[in-house]
Protein backbone atom coordinates (compact mmCIF):
# COMPACT_ATOMS: atom_id res chain seq x y z
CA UNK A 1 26.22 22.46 -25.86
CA UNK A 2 25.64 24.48 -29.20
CA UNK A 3 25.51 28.17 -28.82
CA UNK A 4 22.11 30.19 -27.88
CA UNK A 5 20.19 30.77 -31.56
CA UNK A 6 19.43 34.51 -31.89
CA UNK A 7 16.35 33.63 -30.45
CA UNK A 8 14.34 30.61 -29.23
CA UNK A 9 11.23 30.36 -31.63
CA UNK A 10 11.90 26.89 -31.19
CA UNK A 11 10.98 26.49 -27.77
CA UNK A 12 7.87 28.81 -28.55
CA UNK A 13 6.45 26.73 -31.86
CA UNK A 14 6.50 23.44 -29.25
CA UNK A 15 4.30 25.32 -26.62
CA UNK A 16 1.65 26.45 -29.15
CA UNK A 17 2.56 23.38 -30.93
CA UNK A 18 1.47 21.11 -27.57
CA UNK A 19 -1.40 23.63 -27.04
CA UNK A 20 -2.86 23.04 -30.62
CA UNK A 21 -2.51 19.67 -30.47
CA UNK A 22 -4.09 18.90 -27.23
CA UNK A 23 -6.60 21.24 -27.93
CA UNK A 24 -7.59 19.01 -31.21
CA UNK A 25 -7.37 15.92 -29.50
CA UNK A 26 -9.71 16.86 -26.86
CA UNK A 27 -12.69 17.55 -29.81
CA UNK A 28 -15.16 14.88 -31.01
CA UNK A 29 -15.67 14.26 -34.75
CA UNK A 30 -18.79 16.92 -34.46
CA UNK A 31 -17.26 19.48 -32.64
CA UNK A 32 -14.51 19.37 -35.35
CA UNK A 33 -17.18 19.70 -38.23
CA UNK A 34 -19.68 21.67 -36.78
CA UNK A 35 -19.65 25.46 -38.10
CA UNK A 36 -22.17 28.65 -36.71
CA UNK A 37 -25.08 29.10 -39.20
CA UNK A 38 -23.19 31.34 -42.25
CA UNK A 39 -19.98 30.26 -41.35
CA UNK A 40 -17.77 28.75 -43.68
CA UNK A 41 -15.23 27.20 -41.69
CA UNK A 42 -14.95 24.64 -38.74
CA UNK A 43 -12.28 23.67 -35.90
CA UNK A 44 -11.28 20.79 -38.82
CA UNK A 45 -10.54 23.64 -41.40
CA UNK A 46 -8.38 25.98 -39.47
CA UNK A 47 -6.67 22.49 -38.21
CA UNK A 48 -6.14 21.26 -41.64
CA UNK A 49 -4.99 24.57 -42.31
CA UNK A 50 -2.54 24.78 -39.35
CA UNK A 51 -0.92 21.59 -40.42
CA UNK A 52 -0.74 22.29 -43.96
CA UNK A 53 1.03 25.80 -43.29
CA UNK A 54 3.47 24.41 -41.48
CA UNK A 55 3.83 21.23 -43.61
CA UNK A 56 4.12 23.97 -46.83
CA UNK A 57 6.36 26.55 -44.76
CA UNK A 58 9.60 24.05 -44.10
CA UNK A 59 9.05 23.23 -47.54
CA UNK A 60 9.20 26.45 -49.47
CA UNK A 61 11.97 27.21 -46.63
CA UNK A 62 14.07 24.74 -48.24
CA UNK A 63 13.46 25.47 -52.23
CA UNK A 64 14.66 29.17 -51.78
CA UNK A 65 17.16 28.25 -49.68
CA UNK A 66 19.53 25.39 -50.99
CA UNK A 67 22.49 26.78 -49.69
CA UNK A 68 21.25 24.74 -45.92
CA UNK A 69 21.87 21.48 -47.46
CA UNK A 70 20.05 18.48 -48.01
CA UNK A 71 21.12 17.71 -43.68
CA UNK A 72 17.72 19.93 -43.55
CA UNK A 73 15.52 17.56 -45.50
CA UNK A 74 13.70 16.76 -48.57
CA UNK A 75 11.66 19.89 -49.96
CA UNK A 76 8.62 17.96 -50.63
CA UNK A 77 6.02 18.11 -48.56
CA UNK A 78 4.12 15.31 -46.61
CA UNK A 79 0.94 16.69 -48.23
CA UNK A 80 2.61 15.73 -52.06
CA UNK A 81 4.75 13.10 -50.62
CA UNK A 82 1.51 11.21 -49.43
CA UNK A 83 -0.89 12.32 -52.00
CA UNK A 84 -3.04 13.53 -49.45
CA UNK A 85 -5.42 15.48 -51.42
CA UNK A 86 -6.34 12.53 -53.88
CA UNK A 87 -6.84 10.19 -50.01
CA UNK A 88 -9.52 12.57 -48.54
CA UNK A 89 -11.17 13.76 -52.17
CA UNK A 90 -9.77 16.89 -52.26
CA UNK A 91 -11.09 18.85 -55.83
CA UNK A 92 -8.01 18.68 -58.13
CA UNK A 93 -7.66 22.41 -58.82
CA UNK A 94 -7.30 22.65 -54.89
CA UNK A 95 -4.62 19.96 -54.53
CA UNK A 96 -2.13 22.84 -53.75
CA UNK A 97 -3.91 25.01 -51.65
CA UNK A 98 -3.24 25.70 -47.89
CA UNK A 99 -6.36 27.10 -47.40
CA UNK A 100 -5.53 30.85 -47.76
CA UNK A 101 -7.70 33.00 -50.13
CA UNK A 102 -10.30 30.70 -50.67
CA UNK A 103 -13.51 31.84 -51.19
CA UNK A 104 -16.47 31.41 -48.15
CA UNK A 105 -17.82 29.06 -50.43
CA UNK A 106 -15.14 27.06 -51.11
CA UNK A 107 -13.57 26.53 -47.68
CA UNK A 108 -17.13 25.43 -46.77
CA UNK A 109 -16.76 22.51 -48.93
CA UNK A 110 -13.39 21.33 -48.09
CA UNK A 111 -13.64 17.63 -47.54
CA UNK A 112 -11.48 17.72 -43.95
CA UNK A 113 -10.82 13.73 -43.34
CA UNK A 114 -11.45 12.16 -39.55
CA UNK A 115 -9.99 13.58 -36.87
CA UNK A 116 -7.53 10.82 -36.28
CA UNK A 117 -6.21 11.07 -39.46
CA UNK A 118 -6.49 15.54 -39.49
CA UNK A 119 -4.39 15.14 -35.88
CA UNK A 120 -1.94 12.63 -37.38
CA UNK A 121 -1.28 14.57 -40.37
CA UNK A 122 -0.98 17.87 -37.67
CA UNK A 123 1.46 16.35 -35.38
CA UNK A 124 3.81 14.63 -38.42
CA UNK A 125 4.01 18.84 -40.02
CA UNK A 126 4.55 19.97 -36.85
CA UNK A 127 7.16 17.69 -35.96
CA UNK A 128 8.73 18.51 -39.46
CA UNK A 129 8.90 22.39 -38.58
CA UNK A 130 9.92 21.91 -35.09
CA UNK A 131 12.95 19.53 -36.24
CA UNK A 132 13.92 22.10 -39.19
CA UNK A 133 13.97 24.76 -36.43
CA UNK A 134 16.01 22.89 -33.95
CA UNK A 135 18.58 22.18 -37.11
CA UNK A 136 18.52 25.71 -38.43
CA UNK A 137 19.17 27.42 -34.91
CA UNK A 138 22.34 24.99 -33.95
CA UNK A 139 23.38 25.49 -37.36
CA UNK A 140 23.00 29.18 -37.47
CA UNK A 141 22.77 30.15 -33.47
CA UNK A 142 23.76 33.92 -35.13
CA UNK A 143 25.17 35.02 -38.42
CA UNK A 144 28.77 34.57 -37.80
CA UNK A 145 31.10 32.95 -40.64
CA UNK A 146 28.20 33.23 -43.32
CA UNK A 147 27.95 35.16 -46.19
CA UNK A 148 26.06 38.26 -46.93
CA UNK A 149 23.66 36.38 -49.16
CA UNK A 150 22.52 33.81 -46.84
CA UNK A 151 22.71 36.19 -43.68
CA UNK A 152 19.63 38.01 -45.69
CA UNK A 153 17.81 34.87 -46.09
CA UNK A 154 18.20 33.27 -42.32
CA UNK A 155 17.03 37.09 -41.25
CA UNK A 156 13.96 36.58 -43.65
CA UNK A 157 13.70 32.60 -42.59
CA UNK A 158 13.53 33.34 -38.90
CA UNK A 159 11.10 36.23 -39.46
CA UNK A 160 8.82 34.32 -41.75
CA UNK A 161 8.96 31.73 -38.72
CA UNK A 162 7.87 34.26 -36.22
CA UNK A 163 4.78 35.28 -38.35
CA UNK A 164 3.87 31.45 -38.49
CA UNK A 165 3.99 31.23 -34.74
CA UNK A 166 1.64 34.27 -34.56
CA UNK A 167 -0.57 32.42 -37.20
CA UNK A 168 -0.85 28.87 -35.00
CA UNK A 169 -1.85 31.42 -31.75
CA UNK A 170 -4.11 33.20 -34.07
CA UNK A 171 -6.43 30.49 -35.50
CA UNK A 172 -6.02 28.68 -32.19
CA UNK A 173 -7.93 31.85 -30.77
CA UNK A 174 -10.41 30.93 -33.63
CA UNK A 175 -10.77 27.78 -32.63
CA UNK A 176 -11.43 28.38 -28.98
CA UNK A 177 -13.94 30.43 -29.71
CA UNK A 178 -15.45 27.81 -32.41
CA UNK A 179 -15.31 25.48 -29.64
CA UNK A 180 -17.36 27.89 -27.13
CA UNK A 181 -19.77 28.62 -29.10
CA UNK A 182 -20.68 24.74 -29.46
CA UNK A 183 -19.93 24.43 -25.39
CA UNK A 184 -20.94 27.46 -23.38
CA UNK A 185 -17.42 28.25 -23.46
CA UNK A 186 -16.83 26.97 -20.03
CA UNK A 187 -15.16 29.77 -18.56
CA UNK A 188 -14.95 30.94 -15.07
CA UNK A 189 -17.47 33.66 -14.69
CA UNK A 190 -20.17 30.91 -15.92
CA UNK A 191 -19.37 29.13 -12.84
CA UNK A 192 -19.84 31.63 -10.30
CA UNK A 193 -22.64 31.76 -7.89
């Protein structure tokens, strides 16, 4: 049994992780398009943009930080690896993007593919992340026996992976509410007599 990681994100990013994902599977193809009048963005957008976080965080992970070895993966992304932006018509100037800082307008037009392919794509980066994380914490379960220079960068790694697992409970909150507006949100005090 490897030693206890200096925390257990890990556990934590396959909860919301599960949560996400059974949340998006439980969607039809128009609840994941459909958008509020003068909204911009749709339970497909902030699921695209869950999965391309994720499938862009391990990755950027891994270019700053070559000392973790190639044991940790290739630093391409799915997203580049699969030329997913050409696939689902993506404009070329956005090929990169994540879907952070776009304009209203621009996030509005986002051509988000079917849901089976948006969930497949979701599960595949999360699956990524959660397998870098389970690596990195029996690798690293503290800083002992590693130099001052990558001590600094785990620190920043494993806080940079807390603010993503804020992020995935954040637009999941989005979502929800995306979702309730369409449904009556369902809750309990609707069902009281």
């Amino acid at each position: 049994m490897s030693p206890q990681a200096l925390y257990d994100v890990h556990s934590m990013f396959k909860d919301i992780h599960k949560v996400v994902i059974e949340f998006a599977q439980s969607l039809d193809e128009d609840q994941l398009y459909w958008k509020p009048k003068g909204y911009s963005t749709s339970i497909g957008f902030h699921l695209w943009h869950l999965a391309r976080e994720s499938d862009f965080l391990k990755t950027v992970i891994l270019e700053r930080t070559p000392q973790l070895g190639e044991e940790f993966g290739e630093a391409k992304e799915i997203w580049a690896k699969e030329d997913l932006a050409k696939k689902w018509g993506f404009p070329t100037e956005l090929n990169a993007t994540v879907g952070t800082g776009l304009s209203d307008e621009i996030a509005a037009t986002l051509p988000i593919p079917r849901k089976d392919e948006l969930v497949e794509y979701l599960c595949r980066s999360y699956e990524a992340l959660e397998q870098f994380v389970e690596l990195l914490d029996e690798r690293y379960p503290n800083f002992d026996n590693v130099d001052e220079e990558l001590k600094k960068k785990l620190q920043n790694i494993r806080l940079n992976l807390l603010v993503f697992l804020s992020h995935d409970c954040r637009h999941l909150g989005m979502m929800e509410c995306l979702k309730g507006l369409q449904t009556g949100f369902g809750s309990a005090t609707e069902n009281r007599k």
